[in-house]
N, C-alpha and C. Protein backbone atom coordinates (compact mmCIF):
# COMPACT_ATOMS: atom_id res chain seq x y z
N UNK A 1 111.65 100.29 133.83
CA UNK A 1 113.07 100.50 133.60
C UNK A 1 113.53 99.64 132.43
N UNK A 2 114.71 99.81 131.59
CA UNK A 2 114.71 99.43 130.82
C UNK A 2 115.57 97.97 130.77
N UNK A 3 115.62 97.57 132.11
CA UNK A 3 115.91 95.89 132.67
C UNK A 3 115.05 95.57 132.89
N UNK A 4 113.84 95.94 133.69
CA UNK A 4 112.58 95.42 133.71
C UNK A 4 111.99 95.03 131.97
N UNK A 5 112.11 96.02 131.11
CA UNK A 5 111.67 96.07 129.72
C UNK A 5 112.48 94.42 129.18
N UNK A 6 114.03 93.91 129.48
CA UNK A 6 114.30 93.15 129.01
C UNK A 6 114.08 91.91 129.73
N UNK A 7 113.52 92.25 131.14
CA UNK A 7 113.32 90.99 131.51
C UNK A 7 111.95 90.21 130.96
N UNK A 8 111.29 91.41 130.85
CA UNK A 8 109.60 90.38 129.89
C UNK A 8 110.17 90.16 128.56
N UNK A 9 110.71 91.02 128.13
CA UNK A 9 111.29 89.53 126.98
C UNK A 9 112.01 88.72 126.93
N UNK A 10 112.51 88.25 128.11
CA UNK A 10 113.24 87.48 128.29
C UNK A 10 112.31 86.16 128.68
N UNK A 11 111.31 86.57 129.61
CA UNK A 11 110.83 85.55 129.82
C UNK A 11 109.46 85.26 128.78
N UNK A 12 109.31 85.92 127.89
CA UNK A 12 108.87 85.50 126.06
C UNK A 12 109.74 84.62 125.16
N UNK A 13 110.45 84.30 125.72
CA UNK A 13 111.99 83.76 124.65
C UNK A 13 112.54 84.18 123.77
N UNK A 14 112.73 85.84 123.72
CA UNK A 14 113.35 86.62 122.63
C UNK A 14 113.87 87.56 123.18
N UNK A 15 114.49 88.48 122.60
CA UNK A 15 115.05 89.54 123.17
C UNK A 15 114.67 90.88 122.66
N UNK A 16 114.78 92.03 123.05
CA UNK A 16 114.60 93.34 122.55
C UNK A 16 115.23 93.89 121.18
N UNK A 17 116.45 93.21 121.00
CA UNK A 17 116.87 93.43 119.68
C UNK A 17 116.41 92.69 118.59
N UNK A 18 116.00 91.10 118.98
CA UNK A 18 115.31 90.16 118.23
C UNK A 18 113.69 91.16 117.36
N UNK A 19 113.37 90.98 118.70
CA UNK A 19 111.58 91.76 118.64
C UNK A 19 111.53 93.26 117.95
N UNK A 20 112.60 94.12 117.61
CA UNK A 20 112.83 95.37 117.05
C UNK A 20 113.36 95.22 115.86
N UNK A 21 113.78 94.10 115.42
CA UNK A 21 114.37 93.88 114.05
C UNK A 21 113.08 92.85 113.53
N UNK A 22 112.42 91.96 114.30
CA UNK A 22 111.00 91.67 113.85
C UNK A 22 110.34 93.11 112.90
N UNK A 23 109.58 94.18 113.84
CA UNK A 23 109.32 94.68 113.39
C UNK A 23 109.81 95.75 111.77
N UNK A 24 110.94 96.03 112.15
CA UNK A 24 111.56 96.60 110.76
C UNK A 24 111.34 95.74 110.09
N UNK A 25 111.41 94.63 109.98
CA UNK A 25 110.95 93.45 108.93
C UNK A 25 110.09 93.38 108.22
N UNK A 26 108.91 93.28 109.22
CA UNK A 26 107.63 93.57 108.86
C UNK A 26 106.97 94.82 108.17
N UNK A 27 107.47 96.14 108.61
CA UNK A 27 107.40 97.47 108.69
C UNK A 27 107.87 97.39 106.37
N UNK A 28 108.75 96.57 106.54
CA UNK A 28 109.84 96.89 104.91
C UNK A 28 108.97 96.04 104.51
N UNK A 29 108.34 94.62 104.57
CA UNK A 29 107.77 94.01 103.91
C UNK A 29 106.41 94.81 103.64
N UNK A 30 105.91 95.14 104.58
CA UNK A 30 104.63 96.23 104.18
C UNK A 30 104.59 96.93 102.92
N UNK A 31 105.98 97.82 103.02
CA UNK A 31 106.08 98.48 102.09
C UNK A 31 106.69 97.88 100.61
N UNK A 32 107.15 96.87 100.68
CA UNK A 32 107.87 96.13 99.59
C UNK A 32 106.50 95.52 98.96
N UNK A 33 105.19 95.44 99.12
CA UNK A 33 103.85 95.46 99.12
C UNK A 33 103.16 96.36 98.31
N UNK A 34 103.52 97.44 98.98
CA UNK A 34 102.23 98.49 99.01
C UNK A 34 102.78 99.09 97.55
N UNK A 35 101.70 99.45 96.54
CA UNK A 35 101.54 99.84 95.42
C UNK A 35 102.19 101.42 94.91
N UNK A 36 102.34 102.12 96.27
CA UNK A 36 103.03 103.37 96.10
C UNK A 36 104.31 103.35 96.54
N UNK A 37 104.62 102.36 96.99
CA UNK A 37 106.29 102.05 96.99
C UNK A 37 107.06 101.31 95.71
N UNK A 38 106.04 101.33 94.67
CA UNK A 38 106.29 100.47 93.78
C UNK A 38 107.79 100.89 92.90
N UNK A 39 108.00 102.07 92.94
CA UNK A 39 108.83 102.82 92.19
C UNK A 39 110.64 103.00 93.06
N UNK A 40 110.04 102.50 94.63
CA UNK A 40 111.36 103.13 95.10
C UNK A 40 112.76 101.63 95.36
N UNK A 41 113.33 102.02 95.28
CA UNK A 41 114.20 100.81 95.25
C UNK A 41 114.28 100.26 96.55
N UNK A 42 114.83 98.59 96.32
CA UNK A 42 114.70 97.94 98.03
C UNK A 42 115.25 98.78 98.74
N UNK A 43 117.12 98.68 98.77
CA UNK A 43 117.65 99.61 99.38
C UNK A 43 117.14 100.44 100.09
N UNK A 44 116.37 101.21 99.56
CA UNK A 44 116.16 102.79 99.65
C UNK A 44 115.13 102.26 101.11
N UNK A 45 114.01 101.12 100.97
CA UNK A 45 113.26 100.79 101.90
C UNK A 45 113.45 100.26 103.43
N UNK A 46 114.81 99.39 102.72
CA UNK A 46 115.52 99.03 104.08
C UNK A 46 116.39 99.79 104.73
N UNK A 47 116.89 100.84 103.95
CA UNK A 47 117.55 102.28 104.73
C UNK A 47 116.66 102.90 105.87
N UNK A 48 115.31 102.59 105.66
CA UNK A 48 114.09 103.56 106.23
C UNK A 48 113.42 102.91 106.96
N UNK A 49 113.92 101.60 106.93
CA UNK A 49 113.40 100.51 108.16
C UNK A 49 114.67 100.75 109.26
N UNK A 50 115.64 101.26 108.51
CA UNK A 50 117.37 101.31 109.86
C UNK A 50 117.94 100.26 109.52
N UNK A 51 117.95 99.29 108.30
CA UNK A 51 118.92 98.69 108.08
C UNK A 51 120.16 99.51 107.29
N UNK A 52 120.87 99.38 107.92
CA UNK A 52 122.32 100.27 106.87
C UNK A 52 122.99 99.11 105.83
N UNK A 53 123.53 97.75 106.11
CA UNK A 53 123.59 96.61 105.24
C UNK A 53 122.34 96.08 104.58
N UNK A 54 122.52 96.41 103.28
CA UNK A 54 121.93 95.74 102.13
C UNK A 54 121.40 93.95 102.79
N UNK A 55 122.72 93.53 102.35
CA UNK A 55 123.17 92.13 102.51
C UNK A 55 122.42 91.63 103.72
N UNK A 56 122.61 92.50 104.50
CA UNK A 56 122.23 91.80 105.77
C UNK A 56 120.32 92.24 106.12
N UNK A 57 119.96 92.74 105.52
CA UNK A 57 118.66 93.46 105.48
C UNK A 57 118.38 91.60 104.77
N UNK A 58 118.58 91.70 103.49
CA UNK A 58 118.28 90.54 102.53
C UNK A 58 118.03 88.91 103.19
N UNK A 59 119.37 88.75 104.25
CA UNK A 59 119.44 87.78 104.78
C UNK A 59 118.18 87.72 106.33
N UNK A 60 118.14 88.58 106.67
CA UNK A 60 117.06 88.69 107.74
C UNK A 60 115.51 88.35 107.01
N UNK A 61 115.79 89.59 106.38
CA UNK A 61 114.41 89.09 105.16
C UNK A 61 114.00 88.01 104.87
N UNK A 62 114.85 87.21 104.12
CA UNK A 62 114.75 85.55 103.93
C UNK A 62 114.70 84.87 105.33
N UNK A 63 115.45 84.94 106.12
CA UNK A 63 115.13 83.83 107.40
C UNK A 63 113.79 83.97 107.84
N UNK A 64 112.96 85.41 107.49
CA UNK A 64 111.47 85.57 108.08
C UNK A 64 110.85 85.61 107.20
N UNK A 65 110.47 85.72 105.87
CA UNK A 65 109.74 85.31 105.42
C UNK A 65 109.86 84.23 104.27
N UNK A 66 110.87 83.36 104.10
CA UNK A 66 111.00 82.64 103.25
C UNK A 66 111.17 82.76 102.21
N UNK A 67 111.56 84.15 101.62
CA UNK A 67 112.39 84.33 100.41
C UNK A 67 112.69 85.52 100.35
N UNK A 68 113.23 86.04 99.36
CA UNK A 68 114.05 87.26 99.08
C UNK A 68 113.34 88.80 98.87
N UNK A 69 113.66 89.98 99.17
CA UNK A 69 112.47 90.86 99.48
C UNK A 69 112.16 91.25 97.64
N UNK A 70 113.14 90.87 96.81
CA UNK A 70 112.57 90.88 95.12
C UNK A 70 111.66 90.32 94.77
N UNK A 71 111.62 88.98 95.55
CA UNK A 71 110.57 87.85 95.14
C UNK A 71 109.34 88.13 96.05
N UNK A 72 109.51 88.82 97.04
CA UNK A 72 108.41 89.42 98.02
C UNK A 72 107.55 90.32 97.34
N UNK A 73 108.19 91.34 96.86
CA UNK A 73 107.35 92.53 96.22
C UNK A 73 107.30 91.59 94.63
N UNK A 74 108.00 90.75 94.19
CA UNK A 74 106.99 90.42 92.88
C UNK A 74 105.92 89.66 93.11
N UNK A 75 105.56 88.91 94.49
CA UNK A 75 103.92 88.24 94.32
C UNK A 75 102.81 88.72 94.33
């Protein structure tokens, strides 16, 4: 059930919305990466991860990986 679903992450120390915005994270950094995304704009990436704010895509971005997803896809 989907209280049972929040109680194991609860007792992980995170939550279901935490752990689902992990992944989109990860999911955009992949692609902010990958050589055939090279052409498409951030935006466009974090639209397709389900971020609708720019800004706020950017700021998540930075708190997890330690810098900005421009400076991500330029290393």
């Amino acid at each position: 059930s989907e209280r049972y679903v929040h109680k194991l992450f609860e007792r992980s120390g995170t939550t279901f919305s935490d752990y689902l915005i992990d992944r989109r994270l990860v999911g955009a950094a992949a692609d902010l990466r990958d050589p055939a995304s090279g052409g498409r704009a951030i935006g466009a990436i974090a639209f397709d991860w389900g971020f609708s704010d720019l800004s706020h895509f950017a700021r998540r971005f930075k708190q997890r990986f330690g810098c900005r997803p421009r400076d991500w896809r330029a290393r």
